[in-house]
N, C-alpha and C. Protein backbone atom coordinates (compact mmCIF):
# COMPACT_ATOMS: atom_id res chain seq x y z
N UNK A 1 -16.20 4.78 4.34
CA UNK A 1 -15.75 4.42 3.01
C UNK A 1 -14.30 3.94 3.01
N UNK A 2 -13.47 4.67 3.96
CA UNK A 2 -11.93 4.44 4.11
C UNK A 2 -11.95 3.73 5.32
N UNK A 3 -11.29 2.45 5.82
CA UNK A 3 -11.08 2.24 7.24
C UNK A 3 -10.15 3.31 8.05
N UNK A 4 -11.24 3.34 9.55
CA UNK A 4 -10.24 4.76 9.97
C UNK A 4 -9.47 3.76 10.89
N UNK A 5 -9.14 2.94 11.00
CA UNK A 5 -7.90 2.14 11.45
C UNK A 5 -6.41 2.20 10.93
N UNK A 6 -6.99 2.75 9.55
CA UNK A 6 -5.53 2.88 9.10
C UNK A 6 -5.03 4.20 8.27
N UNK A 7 -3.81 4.55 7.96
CA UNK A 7 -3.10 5.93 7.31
C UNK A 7 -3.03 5.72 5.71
N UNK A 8 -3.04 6.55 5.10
CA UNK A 8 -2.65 6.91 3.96
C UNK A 8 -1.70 7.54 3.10
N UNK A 9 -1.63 7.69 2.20
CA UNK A 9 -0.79 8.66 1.45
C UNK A 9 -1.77 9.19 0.35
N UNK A 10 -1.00 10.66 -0.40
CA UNK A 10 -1.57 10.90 -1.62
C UNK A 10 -1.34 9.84 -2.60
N UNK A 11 -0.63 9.17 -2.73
CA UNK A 11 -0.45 7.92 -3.96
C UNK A 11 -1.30 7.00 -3.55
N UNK A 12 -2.19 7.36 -2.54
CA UNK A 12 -3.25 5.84 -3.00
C UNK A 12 -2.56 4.52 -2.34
N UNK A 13 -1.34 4.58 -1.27
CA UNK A 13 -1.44 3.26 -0.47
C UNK A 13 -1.94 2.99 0.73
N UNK A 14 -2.38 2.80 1.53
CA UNK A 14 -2.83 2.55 3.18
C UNK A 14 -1.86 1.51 4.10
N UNK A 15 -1.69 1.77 4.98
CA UNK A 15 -0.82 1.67 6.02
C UNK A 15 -1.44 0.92 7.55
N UNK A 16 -1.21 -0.26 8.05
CA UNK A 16 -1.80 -0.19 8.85
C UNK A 16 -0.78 -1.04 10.07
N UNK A 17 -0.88 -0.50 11.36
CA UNK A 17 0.56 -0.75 12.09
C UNK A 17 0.06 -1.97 12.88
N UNK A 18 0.98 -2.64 12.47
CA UNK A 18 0.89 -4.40 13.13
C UNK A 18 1.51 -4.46 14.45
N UNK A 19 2.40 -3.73 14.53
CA UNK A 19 3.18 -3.50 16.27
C UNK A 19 3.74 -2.23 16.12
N UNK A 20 4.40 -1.76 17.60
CA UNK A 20 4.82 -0.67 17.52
C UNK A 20 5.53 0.03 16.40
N UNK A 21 6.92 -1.17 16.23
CA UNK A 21 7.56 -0.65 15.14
C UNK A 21 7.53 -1.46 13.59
N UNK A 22 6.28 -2.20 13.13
CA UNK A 22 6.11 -2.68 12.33
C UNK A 22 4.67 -2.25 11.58
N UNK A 23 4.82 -1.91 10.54
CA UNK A 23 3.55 -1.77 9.63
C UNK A 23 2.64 -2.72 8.48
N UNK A 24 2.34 -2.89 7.86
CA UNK A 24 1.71 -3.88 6.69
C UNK A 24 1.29 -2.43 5.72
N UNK A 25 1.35 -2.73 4.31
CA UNK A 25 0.54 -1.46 3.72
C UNK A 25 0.45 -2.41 1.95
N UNK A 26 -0.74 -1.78 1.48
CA UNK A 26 -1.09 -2.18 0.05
C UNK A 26 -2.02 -0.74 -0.60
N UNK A 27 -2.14 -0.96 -1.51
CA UNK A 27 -2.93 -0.14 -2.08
C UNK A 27 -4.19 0.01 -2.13
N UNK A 28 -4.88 1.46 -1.89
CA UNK A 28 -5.92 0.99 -1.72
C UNK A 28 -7.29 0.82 -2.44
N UNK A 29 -8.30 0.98 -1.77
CA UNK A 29 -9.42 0.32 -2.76
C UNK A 29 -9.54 1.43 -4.00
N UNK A 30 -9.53 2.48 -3.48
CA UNK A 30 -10.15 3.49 -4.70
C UNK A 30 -8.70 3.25 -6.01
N UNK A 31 -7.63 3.04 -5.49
CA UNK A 31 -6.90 2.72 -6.76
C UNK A 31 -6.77 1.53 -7.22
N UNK A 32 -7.25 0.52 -6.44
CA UNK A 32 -7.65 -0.94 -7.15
C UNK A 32 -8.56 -0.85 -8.13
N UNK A 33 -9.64 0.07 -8.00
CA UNK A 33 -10.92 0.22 -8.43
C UNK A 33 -10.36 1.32 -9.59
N UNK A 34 -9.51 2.12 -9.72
CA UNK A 34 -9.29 2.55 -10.85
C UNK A 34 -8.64 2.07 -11.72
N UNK A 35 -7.42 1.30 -11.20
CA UNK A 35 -6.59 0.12 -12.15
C UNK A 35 -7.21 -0.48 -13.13
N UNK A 36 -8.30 -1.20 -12.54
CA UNK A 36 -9.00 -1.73 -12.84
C UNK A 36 -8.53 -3.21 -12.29
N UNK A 37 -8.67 -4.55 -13.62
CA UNK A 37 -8.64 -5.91 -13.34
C UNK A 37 -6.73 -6.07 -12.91
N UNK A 38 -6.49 -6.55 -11.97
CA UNK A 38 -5.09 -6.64 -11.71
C UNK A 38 -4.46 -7.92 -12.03
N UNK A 39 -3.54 -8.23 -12.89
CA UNK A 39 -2.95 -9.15 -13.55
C UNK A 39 -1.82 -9.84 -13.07
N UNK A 40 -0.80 -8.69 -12.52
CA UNK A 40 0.41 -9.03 -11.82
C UNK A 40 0.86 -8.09 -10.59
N UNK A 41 2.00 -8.55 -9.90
CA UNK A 41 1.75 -7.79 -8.85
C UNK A 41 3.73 -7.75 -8.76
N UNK A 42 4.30 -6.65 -8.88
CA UNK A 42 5.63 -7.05 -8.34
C UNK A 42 6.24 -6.10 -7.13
N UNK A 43 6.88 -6.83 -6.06
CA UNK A 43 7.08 -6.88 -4.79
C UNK A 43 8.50 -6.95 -4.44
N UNK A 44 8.84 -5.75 -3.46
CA UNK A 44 10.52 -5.60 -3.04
C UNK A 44 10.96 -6.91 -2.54
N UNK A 45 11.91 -6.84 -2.44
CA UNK A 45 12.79 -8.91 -1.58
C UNK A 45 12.32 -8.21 -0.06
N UNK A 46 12.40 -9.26 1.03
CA UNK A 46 12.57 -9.24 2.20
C UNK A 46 13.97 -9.31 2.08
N UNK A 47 14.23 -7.83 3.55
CA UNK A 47 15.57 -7.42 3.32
C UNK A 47 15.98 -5.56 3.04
N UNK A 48 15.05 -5.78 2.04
CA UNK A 48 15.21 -4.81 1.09
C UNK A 48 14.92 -3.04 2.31
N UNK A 49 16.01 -2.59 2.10
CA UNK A 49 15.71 -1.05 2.87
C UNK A 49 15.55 -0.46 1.39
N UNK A 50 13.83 0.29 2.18
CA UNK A 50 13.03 0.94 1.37
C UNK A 50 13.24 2.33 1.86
N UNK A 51 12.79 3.65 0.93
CA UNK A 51 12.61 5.03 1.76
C UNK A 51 11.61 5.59 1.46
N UNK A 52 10.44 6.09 1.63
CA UNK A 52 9.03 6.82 2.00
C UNK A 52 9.55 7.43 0.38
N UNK A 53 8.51 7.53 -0.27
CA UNK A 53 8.10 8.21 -1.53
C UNK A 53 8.68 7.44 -2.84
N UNK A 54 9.66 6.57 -2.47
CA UNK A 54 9.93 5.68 -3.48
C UNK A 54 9.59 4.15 -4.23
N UNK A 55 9.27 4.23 -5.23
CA UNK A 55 9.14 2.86 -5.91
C UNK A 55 9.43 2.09 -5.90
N UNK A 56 8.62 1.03 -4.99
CA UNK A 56 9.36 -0.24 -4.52
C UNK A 56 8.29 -1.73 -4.81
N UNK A 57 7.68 -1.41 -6.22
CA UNK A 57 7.30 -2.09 -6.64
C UNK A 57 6.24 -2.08 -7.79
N UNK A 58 5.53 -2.38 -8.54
CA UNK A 58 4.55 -2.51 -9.69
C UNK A 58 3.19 -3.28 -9.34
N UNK A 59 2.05 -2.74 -10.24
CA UNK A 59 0.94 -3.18 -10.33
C UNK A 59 0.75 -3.38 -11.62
N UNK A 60 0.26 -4.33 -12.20
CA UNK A 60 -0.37 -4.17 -13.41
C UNK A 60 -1.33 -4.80 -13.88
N UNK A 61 -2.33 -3.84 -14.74
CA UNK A 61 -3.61 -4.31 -14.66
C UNK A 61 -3.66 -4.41 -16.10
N UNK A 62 -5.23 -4.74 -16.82
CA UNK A 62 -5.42 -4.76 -17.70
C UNK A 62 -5.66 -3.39 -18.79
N UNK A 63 -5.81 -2.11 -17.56
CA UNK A 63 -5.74 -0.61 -18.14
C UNK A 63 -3.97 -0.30 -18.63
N UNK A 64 -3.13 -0.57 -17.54
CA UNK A 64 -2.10 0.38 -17.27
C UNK A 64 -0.97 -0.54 -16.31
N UNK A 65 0.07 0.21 -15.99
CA UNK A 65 1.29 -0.60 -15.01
C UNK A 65 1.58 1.00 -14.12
N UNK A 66 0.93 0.48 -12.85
CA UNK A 66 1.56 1.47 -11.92
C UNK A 66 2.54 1.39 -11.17
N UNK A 67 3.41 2.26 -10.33
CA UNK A 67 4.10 1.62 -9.41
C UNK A 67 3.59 1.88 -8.13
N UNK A 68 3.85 1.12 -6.99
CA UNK A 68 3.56 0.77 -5.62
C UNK A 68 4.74 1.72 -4.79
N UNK A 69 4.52 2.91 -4.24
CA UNK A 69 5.47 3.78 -3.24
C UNK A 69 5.56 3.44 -1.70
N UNK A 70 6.62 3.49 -1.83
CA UNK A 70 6.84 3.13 -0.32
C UNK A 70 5.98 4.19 0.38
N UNK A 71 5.10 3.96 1.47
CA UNK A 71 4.89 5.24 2.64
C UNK A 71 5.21 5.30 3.82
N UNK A 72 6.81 4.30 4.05
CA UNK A 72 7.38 5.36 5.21
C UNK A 72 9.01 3.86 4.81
N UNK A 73 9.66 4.41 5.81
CA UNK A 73 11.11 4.19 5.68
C UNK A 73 10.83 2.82 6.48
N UNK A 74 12.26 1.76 6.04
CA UNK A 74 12.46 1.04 6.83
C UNK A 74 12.92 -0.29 5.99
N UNK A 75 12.94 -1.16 6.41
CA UNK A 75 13.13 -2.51 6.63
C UNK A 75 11.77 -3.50 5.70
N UNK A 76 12.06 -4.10 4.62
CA UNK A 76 10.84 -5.05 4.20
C UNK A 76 11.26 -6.48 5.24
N UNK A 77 10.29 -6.69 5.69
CA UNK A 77 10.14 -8.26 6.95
C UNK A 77 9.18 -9.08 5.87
N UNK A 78 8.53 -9.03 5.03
CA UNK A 78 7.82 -9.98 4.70
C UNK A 78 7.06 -8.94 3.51
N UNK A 79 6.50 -9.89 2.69
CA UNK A 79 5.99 -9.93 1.31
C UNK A 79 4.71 -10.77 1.07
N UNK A 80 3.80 -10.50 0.23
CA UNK A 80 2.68 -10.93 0.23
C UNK A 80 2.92 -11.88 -0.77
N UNK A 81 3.42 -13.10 -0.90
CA UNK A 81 3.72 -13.73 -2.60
C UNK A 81 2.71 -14.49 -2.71
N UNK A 82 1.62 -14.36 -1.92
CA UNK A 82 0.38 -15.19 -2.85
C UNK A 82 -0.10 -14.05 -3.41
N UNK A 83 0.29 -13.10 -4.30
CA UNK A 83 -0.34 -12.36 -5.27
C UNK A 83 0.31 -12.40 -6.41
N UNK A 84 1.68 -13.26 -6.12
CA UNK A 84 1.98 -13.99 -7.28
C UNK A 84 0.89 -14.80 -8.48
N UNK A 85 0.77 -15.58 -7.58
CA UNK A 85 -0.09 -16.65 -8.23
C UNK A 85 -1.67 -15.97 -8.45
N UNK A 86 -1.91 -15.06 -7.66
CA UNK A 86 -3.70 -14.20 -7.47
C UNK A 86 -3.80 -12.87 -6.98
N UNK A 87 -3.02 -12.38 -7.79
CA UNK A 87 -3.25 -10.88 -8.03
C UNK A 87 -4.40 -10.24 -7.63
N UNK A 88 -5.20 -10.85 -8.48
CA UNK A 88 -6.95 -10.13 -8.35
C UNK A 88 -7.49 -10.27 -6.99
N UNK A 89 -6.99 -11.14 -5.74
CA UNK A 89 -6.90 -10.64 -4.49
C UNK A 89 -6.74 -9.07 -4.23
N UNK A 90 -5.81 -8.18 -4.68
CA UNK A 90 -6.00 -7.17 -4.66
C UNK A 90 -7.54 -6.50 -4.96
N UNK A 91 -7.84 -6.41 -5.81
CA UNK A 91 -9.26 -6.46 -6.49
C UNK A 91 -10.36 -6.84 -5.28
N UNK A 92 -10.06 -7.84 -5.00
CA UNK A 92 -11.41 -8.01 -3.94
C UNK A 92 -11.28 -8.23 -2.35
N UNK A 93 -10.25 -7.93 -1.96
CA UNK A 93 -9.87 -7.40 -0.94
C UNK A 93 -8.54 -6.74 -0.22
N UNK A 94 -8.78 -5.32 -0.99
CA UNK A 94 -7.50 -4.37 -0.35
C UNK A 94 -6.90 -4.29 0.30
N UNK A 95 -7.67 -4.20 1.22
CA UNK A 95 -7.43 -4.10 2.72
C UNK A 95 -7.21 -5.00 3.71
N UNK A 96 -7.23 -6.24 2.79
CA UNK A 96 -7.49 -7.54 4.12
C UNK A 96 -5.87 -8.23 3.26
N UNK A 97 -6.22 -9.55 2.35
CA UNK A 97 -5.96 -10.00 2.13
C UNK A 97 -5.23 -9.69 0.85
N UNK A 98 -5.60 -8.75 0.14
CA UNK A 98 -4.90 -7.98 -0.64
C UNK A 98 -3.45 -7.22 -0.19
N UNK A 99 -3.11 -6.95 0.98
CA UNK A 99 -1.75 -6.50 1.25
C UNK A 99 -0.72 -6.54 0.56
N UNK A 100 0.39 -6.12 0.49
CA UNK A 100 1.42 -6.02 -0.16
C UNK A 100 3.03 -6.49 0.46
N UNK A 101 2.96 -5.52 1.52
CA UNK A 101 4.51 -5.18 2.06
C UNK A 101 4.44 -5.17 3.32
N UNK A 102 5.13 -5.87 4.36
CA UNK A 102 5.26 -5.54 5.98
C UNK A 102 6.49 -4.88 5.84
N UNK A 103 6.85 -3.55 6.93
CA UNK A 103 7.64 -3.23 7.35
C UNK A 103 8.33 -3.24 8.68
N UNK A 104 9.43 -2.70 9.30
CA UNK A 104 10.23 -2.47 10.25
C UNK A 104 10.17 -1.20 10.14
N UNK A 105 9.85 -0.42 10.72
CA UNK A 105 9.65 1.03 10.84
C UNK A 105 11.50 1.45 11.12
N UNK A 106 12.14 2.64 10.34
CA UNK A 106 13.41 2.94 10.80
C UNK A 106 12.71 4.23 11.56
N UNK A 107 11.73 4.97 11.19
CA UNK A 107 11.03 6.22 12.07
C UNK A 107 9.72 6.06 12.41
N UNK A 108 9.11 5.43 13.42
CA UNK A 108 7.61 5.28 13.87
C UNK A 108 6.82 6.45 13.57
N UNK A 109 7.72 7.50 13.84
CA UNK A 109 7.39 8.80 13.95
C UNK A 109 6.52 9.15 12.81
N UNK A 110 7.14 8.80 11.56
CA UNK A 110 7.04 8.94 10.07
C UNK A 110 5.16 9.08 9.80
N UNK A 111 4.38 8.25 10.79
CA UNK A 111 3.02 7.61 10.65
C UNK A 111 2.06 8.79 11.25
N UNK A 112 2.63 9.98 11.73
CA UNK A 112 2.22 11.04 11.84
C UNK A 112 1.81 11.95 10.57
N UNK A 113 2.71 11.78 9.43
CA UNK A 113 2.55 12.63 8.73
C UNK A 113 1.69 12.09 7.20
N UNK A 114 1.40 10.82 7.83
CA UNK A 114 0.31 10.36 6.74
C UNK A 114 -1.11 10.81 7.06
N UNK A 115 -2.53 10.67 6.19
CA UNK A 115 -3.68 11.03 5.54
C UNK A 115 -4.32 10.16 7.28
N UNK A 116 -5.50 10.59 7.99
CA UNK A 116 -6.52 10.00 8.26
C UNK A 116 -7.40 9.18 7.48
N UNK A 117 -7.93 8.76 7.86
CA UNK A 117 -9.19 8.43 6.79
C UNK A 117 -10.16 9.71 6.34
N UNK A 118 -10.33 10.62 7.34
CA UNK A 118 -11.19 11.50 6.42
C UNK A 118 -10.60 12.48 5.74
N UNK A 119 -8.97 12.70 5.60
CA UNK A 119 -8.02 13.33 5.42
C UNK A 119 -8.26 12.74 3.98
N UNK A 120 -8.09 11.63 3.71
CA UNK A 120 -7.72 10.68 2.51
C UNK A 120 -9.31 10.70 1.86
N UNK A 121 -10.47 10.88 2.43
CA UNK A 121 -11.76 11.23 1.61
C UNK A 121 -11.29 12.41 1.20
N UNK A 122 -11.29 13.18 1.53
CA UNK A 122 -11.20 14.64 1.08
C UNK A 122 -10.58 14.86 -0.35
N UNK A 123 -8.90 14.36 -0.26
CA UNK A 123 -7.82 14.02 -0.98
C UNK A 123 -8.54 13.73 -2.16
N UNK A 124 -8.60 12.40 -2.16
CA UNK A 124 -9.75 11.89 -3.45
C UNK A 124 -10.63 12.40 -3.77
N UNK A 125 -11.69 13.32 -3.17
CA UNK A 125 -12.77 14.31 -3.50
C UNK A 125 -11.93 15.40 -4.30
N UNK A 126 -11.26 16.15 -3.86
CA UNK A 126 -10.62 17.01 -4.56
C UNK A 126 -9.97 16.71 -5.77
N UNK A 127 -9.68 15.10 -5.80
CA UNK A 127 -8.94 14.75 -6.89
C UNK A 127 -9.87 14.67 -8.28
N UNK A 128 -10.86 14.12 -7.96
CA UNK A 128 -11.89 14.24 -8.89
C UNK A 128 -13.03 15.03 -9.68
């Protein structure tokens, strides 16, 4: 249900490591799917030093406006800005093409203390 290729957090983003010290992460399906229809999408600058648990960006759908948490420290290298123009990419693919944020890892280490995939079923089971 979750790809076990990649980490999680309790806030519902997924993480998935592009090189040693670089990550990609967006939100994932089960909170796309609760958002609902996604309208806009707003995204940190490249540049931007981010830190693990903080708000480093917005979703907003036709329910609600969430924000997007960082899940781990570092460096933004790149930005997804075709969700500028097609948001609802999020919506129909989370995990792929839906992405959000690449990072520069300042602690690799950090990717230890995120969700498995069956870690992150559970999470959501309990949540509901």
């Amino acid at each position: 249900m979750y790809p076990e290729d990649l980490k999680y957090t309790t806030d519902h983003e997924w993480v998935r490591a592009v090189s040693d010290r670089t990550v990609r992460f967006g939100i994932t399906d089960y909170a796309q799917d609760a958002l609902g229809d996604i309208v806009y999408v707003s995204l940190p600058e490249v540049g931007a030093v981010i830190e693990s648990g903080d708000a480093v960006g917005e979703v907003e759908s036709t329910k609600s406006v969430s924000d997007i948490y960082a899940p781990v420290s570092g460096t933004v290298t790149a930005r997804n800005d075709s969700l500028g123009a097609t948001p609802e990419v999020v919506n129909a693919d989370a995990y792929g093409e839906g992405w959000m944020v690449e990072v520069e890892l300042a602690d690799p280490g950090q990717l230890e203390s995120l969700l498995d995939s069956a870690g992150y079923a559970q999470h959501v089971a309990s949540a509901s």
